[in-house]
N, C-alpha and C. Protein backbone atom coordinates (compact mmCIF):
# COMPACT_ATOMS: atom_id res chain seq x y z
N UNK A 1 83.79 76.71 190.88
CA UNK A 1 82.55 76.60 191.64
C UNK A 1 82.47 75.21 192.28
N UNK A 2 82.78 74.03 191.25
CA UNK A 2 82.45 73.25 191.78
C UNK A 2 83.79 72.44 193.15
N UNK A 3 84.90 73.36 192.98
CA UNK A 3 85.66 73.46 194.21
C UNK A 3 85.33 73.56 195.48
N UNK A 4 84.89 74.85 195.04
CA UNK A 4 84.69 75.59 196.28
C UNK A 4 83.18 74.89 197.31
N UNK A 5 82.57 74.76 196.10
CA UNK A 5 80.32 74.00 196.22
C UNK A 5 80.67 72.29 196.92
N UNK A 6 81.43 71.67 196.46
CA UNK A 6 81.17 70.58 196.07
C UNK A 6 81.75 69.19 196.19
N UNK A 7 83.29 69.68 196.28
CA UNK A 7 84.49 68.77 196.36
C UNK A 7 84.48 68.13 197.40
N UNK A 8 84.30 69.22 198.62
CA UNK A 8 84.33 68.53 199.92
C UNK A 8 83.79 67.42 200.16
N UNK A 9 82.74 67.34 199.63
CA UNK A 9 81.57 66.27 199.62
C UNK A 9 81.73 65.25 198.59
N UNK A 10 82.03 65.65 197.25
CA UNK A 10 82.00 65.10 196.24
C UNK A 10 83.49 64.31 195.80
N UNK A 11 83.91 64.01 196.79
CA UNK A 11 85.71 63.62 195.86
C UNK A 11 86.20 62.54 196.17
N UNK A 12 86.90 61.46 195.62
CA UNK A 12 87.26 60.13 195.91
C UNK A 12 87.61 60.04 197.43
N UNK A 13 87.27 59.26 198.04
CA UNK A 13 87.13 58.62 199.53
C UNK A 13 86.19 58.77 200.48
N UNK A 14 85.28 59.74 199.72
CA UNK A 14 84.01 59.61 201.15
C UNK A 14 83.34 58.56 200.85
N UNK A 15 82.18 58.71 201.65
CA UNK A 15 81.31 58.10 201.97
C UNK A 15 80.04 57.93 201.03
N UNK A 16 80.34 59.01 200.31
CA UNK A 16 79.16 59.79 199.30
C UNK A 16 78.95 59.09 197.88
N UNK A 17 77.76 59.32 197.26
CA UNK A 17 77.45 58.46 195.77
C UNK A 17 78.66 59.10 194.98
N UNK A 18 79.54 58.35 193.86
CA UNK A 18 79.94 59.28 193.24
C UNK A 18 78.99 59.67 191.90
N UNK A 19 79.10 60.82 191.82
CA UNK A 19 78.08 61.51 190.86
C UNK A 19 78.03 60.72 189.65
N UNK A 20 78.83 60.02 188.88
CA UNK A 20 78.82 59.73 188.10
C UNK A 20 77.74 58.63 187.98
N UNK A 21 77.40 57.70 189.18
CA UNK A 21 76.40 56.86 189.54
C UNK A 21 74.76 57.24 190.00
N UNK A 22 74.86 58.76 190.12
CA UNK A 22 74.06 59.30 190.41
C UNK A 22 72.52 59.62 189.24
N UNK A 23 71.16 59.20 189.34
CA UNK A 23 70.47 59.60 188.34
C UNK A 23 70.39 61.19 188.10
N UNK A 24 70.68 62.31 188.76
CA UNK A 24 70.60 63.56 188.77
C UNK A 24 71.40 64.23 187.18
N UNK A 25 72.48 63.44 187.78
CA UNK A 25 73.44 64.41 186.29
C UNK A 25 73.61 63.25 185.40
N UNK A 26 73.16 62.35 185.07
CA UNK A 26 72.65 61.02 184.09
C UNK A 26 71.19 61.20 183.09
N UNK A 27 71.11 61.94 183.70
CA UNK A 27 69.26 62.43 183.13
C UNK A 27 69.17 62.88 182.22
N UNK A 28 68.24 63.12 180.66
CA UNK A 28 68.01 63.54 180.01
C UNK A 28 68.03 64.90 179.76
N UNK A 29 67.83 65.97 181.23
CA UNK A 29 67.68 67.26 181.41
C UNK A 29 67.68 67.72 183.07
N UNK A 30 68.16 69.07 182.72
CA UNK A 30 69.72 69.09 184.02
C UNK A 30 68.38 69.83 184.88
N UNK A 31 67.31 69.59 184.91
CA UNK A 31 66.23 69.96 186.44
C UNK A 31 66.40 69.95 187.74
N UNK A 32 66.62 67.92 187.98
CA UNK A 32 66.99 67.67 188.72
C UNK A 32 68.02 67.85 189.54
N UNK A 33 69.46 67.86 188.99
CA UNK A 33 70.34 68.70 189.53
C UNK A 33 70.50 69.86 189.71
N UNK A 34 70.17 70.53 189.07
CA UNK A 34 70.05 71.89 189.48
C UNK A 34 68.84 72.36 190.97
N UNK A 35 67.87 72.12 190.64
CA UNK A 35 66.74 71.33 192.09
C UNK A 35 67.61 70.69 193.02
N UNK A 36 68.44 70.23 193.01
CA UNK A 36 68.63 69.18 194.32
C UNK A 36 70.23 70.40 194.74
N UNK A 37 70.92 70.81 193.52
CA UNK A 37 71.96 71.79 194.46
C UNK A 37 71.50 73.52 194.73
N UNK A 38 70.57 73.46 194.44
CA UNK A 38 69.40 74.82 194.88
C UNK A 38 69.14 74.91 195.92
N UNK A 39 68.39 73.24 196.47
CA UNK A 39 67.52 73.51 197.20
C UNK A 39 68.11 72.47 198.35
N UNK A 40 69.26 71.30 198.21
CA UNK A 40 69.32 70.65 199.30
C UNK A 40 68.23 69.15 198.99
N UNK A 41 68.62 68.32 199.31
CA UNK A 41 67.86 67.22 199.98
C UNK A 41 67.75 66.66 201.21
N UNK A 42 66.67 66.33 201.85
CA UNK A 42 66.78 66.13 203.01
C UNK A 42 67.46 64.76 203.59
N UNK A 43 67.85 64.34 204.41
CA UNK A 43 68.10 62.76 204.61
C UNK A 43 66.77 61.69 204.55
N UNK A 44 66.91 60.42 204.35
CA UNK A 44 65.86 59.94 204.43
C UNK A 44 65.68 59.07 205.85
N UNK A 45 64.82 59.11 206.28
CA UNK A 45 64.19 58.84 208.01
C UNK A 45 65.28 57.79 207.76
N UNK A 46 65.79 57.64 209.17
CA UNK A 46 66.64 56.84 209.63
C UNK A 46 68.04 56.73 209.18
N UNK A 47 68.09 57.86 207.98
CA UNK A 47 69.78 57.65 207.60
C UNK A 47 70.15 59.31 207.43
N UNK A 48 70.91 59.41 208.75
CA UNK A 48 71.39 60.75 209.14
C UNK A 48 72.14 61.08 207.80
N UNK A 49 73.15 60.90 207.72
CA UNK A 49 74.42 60.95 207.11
C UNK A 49 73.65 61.19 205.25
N UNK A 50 72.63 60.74 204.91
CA UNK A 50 72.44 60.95 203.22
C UNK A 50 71.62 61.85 203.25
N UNK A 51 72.04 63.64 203.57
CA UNK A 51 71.61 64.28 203.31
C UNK A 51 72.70 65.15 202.15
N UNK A 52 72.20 66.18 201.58
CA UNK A 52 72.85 66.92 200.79
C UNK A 52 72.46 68.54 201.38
N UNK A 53 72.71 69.64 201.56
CA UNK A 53 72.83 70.79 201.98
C UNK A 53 72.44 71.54 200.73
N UNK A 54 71.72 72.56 201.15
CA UNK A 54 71.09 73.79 199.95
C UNK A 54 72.12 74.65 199.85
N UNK A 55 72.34 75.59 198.21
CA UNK A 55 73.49 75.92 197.80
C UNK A 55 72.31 77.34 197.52
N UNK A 56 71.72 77.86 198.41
CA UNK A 56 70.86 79.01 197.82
C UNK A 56 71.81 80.32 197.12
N UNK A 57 72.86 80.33 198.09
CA UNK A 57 74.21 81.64 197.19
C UNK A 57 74.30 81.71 196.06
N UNK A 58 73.61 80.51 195.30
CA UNK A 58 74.51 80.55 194.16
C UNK A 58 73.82 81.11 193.22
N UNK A 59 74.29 81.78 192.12
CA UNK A 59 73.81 82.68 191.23
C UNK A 59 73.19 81.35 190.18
N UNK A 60 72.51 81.78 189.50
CA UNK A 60 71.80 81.75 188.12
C UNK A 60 73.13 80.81 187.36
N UNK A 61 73.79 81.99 187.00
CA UNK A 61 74.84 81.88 186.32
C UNK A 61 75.94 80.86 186.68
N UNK A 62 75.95 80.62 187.77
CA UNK A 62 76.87 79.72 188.61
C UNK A 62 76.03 78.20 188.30
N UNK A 63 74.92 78.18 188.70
CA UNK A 63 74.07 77.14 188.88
C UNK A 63 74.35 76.30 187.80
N UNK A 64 74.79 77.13 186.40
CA UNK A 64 74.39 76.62 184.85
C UNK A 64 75.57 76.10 184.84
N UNK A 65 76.59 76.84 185.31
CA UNK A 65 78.09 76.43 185.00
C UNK A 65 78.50 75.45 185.86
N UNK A 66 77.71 75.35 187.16
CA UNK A 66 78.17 74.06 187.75
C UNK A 66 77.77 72.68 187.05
N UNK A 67 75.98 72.65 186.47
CA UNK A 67 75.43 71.73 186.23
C UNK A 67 76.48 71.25 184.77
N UNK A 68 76.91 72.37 183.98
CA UNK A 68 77.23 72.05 182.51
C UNK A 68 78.60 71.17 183.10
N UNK A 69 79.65 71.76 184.28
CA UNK A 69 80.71 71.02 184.48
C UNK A 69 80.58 69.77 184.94
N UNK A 70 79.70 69.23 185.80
CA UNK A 70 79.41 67.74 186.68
C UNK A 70 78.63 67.55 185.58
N UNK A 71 78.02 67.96 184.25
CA UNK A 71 77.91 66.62 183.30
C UNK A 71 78.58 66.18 182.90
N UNK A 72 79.97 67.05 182.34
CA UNK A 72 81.12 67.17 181.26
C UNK A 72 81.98 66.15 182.48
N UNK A 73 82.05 66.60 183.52
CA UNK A 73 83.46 65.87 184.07
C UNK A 73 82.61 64.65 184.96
N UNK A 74 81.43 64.12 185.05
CA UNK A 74 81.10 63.04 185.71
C UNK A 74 80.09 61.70 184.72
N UNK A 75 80.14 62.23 183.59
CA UNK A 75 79.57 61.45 183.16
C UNK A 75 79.97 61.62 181.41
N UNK A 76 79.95 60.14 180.46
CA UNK A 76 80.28 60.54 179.65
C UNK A 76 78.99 60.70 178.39
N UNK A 77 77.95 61.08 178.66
CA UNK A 77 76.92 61.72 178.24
C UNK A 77 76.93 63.08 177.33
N UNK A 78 76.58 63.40 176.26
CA UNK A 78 76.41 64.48 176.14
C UNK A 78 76.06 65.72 176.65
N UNK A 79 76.51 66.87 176.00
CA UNK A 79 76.28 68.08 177.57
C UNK A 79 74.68 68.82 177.42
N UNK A 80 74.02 69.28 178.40
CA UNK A 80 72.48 68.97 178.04
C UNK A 80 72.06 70.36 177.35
N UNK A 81 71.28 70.14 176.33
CA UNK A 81 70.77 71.74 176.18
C UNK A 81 69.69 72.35 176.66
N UNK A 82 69.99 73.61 176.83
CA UNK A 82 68.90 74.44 177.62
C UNK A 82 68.86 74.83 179.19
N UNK A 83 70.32 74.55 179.67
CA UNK A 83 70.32 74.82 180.98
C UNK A 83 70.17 76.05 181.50
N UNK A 84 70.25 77.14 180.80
CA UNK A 84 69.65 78.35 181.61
C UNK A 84 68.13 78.51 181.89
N UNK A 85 67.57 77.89 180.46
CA UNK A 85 66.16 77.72 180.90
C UNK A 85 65.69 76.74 182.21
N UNK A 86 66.39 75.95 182.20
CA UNK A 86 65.92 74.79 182.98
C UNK A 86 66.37 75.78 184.26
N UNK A 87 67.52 76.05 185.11
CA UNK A 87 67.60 77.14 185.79
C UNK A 87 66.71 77.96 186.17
N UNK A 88 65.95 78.88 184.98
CA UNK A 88 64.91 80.01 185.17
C UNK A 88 63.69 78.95 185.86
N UNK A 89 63.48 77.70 185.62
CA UNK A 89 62.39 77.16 185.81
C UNK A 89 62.54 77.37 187.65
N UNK A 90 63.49 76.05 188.02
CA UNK A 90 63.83 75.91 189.35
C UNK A 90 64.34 76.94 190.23
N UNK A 91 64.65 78.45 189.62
CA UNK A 91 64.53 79.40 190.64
C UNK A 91 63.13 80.27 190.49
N UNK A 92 62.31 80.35 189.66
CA UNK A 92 61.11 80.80 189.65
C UNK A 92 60.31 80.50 190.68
């Protein structure tokens, strides 16, 4: 998933935060990321380029397995519990 979702954007030499620096998948509970690859963020006025794109395709099931992998492989944090719930929240 996170190949196919993510790499493009996400992989040594862009331009882009690397996740690991990121507060999203650093957080206590996987909301936020899951919210921000749901739904997209917008750029902020005046800086074209720091936007992120909405991943609406993605299943439930996908969502959980992406968030559980970009904790496991971007940070060395424990892996969070309750991500399907947290999921049910942000697609409700």
């Amino acid at each position: 998933i996170f190949a196919r979702t993510c790499a493009n954007c996400h992989r040594q030499g862009t331009d882009t935060v690397p996740l690991a620096l990121t507060t999203s998948v650093n957080m206590p509970h996987p909301g936020n990321l899951l919210a921000v690859t749901r739904y997209g963020i917008a750029a902020p006025v005046g800086s074209v380029s720091r936007s992120m794109p909405a991943f609406p395709q993605l299943t439930r099931d996908e969502l959980v397995a992406l968030a559980a992998f970009t904790r496991w492989q971007h940070t060395d944090r424990p892996a969070w519990d309750g991500i399907g719930e947290a999921a049910d929240a942000v697609l409700a």
